[in-house]
N, C-alpha and C. Protein backbone atom coordinates (compact mmCIF):
# COMPACT_ATOMS: atom_id res chain seq x y z
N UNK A 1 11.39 12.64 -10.90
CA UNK A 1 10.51 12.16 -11.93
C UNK A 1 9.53 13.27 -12.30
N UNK A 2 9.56 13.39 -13.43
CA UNK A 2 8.86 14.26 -13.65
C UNK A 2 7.22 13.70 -13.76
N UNK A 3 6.06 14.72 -13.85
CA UNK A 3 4.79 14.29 -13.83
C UNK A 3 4.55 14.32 -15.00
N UNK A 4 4.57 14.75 -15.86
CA UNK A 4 5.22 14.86 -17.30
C UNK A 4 5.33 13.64 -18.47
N UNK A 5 5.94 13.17 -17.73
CA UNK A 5 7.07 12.01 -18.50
C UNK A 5 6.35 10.43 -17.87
N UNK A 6 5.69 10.72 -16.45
CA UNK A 6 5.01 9.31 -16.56
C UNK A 6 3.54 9.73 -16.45
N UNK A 7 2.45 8.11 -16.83
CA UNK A 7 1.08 8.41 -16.98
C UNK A 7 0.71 7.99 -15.09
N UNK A 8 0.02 8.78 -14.86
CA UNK A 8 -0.15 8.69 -13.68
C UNK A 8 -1.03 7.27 -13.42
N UNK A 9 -1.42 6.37 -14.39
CA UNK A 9 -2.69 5.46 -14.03
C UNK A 9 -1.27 4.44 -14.16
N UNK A 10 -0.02 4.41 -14.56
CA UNK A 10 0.71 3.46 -14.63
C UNK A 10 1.57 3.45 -12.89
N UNK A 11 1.40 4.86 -12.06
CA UNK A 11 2.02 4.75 -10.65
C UNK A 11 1.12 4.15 -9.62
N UNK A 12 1.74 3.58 -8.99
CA UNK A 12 1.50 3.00 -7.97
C UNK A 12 0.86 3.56 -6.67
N UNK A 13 -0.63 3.38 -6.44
CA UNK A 13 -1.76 4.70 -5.55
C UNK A 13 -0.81 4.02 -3.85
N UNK A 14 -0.87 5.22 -3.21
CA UNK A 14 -0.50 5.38 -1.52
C UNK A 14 -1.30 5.86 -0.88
N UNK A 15 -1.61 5.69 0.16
CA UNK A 15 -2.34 6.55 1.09
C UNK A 15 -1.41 6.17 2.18
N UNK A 16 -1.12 7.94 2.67
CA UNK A 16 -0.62 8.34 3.77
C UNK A 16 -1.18 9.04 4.28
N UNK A 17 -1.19 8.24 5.76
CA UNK A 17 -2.61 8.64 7.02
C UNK A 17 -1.28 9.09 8.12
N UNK A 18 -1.68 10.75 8.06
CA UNK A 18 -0.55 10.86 9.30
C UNK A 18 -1.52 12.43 9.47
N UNK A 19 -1.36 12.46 11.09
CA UNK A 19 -2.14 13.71 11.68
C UNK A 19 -0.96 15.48 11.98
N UNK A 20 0.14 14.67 11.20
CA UNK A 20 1.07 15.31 11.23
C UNK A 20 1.16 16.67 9.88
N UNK A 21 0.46 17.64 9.36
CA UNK A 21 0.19 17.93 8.49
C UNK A 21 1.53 18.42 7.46
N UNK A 22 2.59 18.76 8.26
CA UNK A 22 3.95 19.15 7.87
C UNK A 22 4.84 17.67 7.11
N UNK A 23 4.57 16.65 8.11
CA UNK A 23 5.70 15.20 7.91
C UNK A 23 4.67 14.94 6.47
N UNK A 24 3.07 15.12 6.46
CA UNK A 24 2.66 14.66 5.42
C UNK A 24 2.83 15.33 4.35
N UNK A 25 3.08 16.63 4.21
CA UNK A 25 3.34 17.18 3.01
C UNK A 25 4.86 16.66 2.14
N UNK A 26 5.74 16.54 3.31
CA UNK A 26 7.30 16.09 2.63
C UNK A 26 7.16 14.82 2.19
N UNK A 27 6.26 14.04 3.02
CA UNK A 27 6.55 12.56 2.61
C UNK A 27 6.08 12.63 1.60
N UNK A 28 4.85 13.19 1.36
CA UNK A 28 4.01 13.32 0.29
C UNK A 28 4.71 13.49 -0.75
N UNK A 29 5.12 14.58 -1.06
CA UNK A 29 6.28 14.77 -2.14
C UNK A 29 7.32 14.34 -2.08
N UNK A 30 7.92 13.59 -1.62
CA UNK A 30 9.49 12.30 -1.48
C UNK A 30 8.87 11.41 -2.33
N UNK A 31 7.42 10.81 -1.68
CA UNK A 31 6.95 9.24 -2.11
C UNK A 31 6.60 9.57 -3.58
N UNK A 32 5.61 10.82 -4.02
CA UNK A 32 5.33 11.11 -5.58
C UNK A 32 6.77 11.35 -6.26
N UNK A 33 7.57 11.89 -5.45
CA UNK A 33 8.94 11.92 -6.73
C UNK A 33 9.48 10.43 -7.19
N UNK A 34 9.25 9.82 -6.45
CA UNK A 34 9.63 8.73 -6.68
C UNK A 34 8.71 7.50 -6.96
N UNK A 35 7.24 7.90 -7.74
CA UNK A 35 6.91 7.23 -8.85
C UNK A 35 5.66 6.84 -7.86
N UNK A 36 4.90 6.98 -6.69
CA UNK A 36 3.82 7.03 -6.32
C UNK A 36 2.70 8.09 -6.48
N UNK A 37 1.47 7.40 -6.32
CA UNK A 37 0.31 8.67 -6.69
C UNK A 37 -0.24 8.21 -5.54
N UNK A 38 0.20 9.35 -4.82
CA UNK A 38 -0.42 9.73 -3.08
C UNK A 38 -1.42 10.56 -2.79
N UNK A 39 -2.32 9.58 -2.38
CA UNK A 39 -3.54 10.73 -1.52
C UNK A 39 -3.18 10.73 0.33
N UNK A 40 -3.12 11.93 0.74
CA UNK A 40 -2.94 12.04 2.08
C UNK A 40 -3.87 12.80 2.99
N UNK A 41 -4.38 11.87 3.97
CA UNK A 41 -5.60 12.19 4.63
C UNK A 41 -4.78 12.03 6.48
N UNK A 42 -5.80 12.47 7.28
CA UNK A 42 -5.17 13.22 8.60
C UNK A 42 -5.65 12.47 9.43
N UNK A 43 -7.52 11.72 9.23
CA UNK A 43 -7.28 10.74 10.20
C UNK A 43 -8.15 9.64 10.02
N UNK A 44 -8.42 9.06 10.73
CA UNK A 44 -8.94 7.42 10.03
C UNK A 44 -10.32 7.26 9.63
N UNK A 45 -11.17 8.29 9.81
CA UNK A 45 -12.15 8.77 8.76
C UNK A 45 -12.31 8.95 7.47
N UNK A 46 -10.99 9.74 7.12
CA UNK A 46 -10.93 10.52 6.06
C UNK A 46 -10.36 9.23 5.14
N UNK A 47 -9.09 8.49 5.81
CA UNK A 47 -8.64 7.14 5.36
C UNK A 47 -9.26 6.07 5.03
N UNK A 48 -10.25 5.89 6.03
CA UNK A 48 -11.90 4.29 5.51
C UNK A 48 -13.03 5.41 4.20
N UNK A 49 -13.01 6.54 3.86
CA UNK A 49 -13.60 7.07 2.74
C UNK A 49 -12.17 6.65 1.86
N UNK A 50 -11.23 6.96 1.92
CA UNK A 50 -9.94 6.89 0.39
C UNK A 50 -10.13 5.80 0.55
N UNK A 51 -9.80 4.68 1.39
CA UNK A 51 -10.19 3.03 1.45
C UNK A 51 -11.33 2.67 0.38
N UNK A 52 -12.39 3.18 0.92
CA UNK A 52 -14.24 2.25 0.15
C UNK A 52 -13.67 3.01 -1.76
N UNK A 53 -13.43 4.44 -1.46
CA UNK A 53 -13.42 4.75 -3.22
C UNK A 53 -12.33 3.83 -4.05
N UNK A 54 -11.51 3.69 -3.41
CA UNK A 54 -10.08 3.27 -4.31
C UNK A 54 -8.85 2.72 -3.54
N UNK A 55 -9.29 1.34 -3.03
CA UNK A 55 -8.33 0.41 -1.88
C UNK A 55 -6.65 0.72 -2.44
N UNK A 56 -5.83 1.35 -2.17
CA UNK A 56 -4.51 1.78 -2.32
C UNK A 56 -3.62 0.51 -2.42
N UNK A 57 -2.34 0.27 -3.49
CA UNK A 57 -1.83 -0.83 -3.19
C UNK A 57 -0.88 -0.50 -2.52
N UNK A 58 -0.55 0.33 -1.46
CA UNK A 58 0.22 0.95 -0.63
C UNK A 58 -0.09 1.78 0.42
N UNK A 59 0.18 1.45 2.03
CA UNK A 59 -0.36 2.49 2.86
C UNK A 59 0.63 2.46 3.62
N UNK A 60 1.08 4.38 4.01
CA UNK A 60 2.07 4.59 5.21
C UNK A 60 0.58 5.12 6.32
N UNK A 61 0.75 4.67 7.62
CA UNK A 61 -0.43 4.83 8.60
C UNK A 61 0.40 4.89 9.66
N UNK A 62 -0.09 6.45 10.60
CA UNK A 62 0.50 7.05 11.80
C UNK A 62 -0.05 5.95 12.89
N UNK A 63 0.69 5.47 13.45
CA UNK A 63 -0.43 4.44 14.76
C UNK A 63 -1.41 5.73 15.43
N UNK A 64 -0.98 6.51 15.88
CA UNK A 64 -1.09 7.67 16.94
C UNK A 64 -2.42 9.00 16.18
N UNK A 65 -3.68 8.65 15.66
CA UNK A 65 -4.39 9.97 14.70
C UNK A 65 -5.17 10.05 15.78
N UNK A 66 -5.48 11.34 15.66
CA UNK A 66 -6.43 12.34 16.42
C UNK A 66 -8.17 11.21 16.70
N UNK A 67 -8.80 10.28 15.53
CA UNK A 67 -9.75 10.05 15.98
C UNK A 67 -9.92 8.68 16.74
N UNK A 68 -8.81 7.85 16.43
CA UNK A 68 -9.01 6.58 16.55
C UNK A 68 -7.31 5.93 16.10
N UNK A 69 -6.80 4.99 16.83
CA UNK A 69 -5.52 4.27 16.21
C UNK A 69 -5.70 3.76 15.08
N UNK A 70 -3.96 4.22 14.37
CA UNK A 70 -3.92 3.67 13.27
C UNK A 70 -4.02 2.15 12.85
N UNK A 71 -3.75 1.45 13.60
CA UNK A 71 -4.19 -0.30 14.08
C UNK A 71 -5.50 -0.52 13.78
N UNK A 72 -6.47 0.53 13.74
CA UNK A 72 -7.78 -0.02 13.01
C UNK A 72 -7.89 0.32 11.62
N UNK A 73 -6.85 1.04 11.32
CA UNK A 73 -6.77 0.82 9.69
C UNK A 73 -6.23 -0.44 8.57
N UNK A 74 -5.52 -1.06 9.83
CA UNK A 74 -4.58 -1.90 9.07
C UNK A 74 -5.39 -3.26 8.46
N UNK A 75 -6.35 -3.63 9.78
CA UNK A 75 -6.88 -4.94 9.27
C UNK A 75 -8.20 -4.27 8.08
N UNK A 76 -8.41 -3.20 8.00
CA UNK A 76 -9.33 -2.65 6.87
C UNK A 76 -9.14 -2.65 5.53
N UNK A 77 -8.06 -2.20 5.61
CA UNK A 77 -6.69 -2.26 4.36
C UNK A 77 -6.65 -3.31 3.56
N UNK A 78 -6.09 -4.49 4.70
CA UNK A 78 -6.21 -5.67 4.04
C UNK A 78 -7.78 -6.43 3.31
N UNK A 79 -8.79 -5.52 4.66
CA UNK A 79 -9.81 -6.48 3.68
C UNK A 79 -10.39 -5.95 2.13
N UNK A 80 -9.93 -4.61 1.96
CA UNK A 80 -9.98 -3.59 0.83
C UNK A 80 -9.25 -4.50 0.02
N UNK A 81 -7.93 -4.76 0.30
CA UNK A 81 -6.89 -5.82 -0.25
C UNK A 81 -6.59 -6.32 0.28
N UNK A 82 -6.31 -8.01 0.01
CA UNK A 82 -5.29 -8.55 0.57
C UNK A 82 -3.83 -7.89 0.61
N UNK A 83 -3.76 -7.50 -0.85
CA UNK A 83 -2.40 -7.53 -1.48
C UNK A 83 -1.47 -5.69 -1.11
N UNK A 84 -2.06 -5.15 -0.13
CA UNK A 84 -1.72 -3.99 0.16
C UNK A 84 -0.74 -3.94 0.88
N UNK A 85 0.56 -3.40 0.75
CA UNK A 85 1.44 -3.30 1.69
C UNK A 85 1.62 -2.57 2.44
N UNK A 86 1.72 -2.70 3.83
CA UNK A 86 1.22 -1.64 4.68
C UNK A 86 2.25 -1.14 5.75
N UNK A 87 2.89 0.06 5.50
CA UNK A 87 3.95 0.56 7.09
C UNK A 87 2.85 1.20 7.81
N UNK A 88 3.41 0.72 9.49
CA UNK A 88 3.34 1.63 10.20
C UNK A 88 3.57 2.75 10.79
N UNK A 89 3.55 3.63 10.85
CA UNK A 89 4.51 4.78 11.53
C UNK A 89 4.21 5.25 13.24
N UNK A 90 4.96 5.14 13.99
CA UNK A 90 4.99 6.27 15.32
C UNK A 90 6.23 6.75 15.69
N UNK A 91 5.74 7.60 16.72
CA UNK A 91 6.83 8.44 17.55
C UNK A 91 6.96 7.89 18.24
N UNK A 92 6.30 6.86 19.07
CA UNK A 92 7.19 5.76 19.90
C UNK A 92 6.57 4.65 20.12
N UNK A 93 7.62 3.89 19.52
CA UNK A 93 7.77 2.40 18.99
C UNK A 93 7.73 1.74 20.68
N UNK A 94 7.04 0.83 20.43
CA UNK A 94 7.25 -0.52 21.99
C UNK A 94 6.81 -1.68 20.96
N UNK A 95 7.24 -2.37 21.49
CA UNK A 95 6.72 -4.17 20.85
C UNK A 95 5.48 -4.56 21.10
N UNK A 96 4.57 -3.90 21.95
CA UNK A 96 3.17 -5.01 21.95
C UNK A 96 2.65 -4.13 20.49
N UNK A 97 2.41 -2.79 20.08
CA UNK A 97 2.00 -2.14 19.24
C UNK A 97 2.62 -2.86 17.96
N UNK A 98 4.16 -3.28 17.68
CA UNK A 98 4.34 -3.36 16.77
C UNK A 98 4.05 -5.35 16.18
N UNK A 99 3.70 -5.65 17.46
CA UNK A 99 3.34 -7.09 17.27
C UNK A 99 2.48 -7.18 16.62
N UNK A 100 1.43 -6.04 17.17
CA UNK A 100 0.00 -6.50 16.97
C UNK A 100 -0.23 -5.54 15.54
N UNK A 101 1.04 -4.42 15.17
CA UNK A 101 0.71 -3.97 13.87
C UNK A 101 1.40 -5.37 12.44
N UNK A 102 1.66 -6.11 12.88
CA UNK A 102 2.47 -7.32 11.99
C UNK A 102 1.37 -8.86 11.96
N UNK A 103 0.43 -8.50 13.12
CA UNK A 103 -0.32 -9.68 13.63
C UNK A 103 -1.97 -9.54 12.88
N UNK A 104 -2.05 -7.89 12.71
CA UNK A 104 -2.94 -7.45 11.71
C UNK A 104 -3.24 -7.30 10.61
N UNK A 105 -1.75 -7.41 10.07
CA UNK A 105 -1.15 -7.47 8.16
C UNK A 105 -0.34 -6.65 7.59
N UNK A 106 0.37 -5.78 8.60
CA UNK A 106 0.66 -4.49 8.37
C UNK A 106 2.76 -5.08 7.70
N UNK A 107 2.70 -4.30 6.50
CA UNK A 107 4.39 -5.19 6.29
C UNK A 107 5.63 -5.00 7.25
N UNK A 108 5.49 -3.84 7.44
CA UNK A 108 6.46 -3.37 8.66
C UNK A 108 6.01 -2.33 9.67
N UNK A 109 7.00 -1.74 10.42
CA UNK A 109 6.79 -0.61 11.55
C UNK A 109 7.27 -0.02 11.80
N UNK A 110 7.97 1.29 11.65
CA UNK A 110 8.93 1.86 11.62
C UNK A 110 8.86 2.93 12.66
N UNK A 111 9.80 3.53 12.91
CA UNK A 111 9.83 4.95 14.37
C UNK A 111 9.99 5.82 13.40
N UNK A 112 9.42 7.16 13.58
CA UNK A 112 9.73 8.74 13.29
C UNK A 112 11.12 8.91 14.01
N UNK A 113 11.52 9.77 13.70
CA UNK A 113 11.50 9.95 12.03
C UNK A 113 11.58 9.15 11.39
N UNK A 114 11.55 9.10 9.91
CA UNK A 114 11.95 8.37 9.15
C UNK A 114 12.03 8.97 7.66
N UNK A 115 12.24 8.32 6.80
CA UNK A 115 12.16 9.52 5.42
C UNK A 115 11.59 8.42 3.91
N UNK A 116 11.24 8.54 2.83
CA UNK A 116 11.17 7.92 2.20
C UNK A 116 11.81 6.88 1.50
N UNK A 117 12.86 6.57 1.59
CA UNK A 117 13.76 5.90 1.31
C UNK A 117 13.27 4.56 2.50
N UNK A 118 13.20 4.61 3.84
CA UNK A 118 12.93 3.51 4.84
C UNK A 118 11.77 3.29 4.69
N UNK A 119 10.95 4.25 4.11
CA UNK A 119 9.42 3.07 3.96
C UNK A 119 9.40 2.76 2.44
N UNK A 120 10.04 2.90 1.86
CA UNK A 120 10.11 1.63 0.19
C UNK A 120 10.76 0.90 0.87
N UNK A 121 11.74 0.86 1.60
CA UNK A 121 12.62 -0.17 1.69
C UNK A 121 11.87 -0.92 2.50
N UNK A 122 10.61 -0.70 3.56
CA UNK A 122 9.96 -1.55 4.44
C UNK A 122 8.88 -2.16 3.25
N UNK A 123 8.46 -1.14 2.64
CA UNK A 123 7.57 -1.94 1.89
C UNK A 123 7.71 -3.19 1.24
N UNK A 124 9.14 -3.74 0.52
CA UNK A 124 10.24 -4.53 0.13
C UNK A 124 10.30 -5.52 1.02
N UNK A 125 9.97 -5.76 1.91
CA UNK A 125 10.47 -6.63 3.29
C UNK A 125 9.17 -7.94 2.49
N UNK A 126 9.76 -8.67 2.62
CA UNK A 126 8.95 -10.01 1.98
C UNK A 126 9.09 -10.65 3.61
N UNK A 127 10.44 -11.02 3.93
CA UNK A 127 10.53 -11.97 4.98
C UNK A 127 11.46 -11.42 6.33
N UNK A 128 11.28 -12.28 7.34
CA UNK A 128 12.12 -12.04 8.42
C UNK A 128 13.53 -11.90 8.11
N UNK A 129 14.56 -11.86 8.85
CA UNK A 129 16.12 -11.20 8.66
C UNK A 129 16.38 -11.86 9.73
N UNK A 130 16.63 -13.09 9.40
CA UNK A 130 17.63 -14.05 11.11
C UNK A 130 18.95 -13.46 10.89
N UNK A 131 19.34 -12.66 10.27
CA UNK A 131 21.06 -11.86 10.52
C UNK A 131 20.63 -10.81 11.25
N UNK A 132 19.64 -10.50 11.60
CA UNK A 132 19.61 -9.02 12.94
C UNK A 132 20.28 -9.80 14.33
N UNK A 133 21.29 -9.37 14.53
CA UNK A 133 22.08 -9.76 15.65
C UNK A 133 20.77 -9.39 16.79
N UNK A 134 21.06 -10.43 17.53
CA UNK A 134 20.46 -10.29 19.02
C UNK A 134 21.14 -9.20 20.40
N UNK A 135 20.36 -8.45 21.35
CA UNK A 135 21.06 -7.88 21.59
C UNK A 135 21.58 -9.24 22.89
N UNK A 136 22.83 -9.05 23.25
CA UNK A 136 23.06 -9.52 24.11
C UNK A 136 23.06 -8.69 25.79
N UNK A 137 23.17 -7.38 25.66
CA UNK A 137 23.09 -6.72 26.99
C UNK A 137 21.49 -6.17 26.98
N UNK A 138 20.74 -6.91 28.76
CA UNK A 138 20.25 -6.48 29.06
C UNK A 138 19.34 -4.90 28.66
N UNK A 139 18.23 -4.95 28.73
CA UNK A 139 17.48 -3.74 28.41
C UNK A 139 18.02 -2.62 29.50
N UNK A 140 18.18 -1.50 29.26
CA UNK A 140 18.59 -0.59 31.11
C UNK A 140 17.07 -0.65 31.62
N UNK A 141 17.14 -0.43 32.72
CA UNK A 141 16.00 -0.08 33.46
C UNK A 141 15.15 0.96 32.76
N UNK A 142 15.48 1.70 32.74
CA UNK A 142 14.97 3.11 32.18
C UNK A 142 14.02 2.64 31.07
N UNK A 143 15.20 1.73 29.78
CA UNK A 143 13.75 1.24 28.97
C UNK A 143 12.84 0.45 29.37
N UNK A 144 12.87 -0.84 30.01
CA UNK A 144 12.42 -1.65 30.70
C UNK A 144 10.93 -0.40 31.03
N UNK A 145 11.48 0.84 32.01
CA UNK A 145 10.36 1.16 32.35
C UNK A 145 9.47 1.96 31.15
N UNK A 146 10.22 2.63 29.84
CA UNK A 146 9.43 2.80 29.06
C UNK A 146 8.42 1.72 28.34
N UNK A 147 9.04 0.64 28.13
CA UNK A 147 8.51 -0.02 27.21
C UNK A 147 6.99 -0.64 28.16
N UNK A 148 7.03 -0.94 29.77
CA UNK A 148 6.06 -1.04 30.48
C UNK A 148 4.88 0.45 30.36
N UNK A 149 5.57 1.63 30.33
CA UNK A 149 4.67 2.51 30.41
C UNK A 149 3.58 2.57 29.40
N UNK A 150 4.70 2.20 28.13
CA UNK A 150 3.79 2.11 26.60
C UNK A 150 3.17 1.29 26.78
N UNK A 151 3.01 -0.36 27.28
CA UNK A 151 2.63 -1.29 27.35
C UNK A 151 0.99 -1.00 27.85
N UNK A 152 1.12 -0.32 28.87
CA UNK A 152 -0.09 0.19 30.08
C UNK A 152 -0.70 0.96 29.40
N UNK A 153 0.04 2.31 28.41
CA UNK A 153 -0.42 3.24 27.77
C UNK A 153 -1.32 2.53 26.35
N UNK A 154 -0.98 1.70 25.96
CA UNK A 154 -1.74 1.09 24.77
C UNK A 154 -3.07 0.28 25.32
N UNK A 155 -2.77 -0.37 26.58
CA UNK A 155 -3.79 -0.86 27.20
C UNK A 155 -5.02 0.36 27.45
N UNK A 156 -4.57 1.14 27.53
CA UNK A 156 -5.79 2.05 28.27
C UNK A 156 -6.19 3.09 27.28
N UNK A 157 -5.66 2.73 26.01
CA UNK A 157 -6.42 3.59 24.54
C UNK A 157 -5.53 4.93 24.29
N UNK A 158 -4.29 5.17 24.79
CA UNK A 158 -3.97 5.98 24.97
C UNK A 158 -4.04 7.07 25.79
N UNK A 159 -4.87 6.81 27.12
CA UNK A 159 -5.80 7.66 27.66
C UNK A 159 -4.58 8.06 28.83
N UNK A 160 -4.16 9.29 29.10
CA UNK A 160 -2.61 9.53 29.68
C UNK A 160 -3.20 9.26 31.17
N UNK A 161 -4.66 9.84 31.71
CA UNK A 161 -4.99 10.22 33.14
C UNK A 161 -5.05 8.52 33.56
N UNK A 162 -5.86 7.39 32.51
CA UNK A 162 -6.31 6.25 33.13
C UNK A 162 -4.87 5.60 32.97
N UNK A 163 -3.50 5.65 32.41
CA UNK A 163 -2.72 5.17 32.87
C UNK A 163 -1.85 5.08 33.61
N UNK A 164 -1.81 6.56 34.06
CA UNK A 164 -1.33 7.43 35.29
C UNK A 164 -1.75 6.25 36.59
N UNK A 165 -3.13 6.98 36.52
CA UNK A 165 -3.89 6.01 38.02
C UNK A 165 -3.51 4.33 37.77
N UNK A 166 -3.45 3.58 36.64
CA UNK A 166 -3.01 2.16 36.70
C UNK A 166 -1.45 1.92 37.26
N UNK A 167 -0.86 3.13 36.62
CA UNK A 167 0.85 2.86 37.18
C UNK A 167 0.67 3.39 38.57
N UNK A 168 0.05 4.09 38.80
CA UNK A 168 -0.11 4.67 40.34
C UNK A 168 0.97 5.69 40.72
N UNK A 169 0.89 6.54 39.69
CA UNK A 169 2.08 7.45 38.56
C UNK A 169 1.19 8.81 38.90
N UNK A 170 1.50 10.37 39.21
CA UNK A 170 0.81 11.66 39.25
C UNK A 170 1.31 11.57 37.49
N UNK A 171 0.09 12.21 37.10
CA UNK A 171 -0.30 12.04 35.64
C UNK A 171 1.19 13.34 35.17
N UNK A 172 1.35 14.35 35.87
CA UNK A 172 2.69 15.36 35.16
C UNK A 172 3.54 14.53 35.25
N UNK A 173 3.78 13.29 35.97
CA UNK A 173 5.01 12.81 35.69
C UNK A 173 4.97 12.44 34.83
N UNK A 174 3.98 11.25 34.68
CA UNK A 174 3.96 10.41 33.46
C UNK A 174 3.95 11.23 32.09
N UNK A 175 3.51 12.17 31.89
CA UNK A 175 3.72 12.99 31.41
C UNK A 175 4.93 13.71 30.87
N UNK A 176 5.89 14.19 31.87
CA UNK A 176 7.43 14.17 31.48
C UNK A 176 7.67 12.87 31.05
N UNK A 177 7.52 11.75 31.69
CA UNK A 177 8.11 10.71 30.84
C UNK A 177 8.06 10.54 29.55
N UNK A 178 7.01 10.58 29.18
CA UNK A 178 5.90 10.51 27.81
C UNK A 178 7.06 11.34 27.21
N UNK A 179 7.07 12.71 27.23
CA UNK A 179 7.96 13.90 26.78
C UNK A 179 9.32 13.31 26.22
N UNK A 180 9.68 13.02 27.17
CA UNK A 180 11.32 12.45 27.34
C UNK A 180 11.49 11.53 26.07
N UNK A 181 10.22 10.58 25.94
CA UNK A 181 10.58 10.01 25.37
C UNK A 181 11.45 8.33 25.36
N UNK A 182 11.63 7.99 24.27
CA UNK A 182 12.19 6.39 24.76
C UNK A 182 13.63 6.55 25.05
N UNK A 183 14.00 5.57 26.26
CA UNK A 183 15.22 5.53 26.59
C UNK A 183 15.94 4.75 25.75
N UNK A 184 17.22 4.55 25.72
CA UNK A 184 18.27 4.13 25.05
C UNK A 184 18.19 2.56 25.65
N UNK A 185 17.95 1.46 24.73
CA UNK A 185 17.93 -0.10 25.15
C UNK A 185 19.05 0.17 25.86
């Protein structure tokens, strides 16, 4: 789309809050080619100022920013607007985070990567999907123990040392874990 050819007061305003300065530049330009007028800010400071000037009818928000979780943007959003549709984004997804990003107002939640195409398409999500097959096999252990680590890790603000000492975990491990990353359900 060219910038050209449409009036910019007729596109649709975004704010994308990601501390990621590289993922925000591409998304940035994916989401404007495709007919949004994106302001992109780094962390939830900079996001509650784009909020008070000009409540966005669209927000992609990193859970994970340098000053504060993206989860305190979400119920802000909404009170800026009701009518704001809101993704989440992280690098690693567990269910109490994404409960409580759906329990706050947020439209969906998505894992990194991801690309522009999956957050229009989340934005789109009106309702639940009872055709998502259930899994029927067991979680492995391995996730089981990620999804507990995240669990502990969200409890304690993100704070790697105070969840270390709660799992009763030497913080380099937990640490490689962290690294590693989520296991395979």
């Amino acid at each position: 789309m060219n910038s050209g050819t449409v009036d910019p007061h007729d596109r649709a305003s975004l704010l994308l809050v990601d501390d990621d300065r590289v993922l925000c530049d591409v998304m940035s330009r994916a989401l404007s080619s495709r007919g949004f007028l994106v302001t992109a800010v780094h962390t939830v400071a900079d996001a509650l100022r784009a909020i008070d000037d000009d409540p966005p009818e669209f927000a992609v928000v990193d859970l994970k920013l340098p000053d504060q979780s993206g989860l305190k943007l979400v119920a802000r959003l909404k009170a800026a607007d009701a009518h704001t549709r809101i993704v989440l984004l992280t690098g690693h997804g567990n269910i109490p985070t994404a409960v409580e990003a759906i329990k706050l107002g947020a439209t969906y939640y998505l894992t990194k990567p991801t690309d522009a195409d999956a957050v229009i398409a989340a934005f789109a999500r009106e309702h639940g999907d009872d055709s998502v097959s259930v899994d029927v096999m067991p979680m492995t252990v391995e996730r089981v123990e990620w999804e507990h680590i995240q669990r502990v890790l969200h409890d304690n603000r993100g704070n790697v040392s105070a969840t270390a000492r709660a799992l009763s975990m030497h913080r380099r491990t937990l640490q490689r874990k962290l690294n590693r990353g989520p296991a395979k359900a």
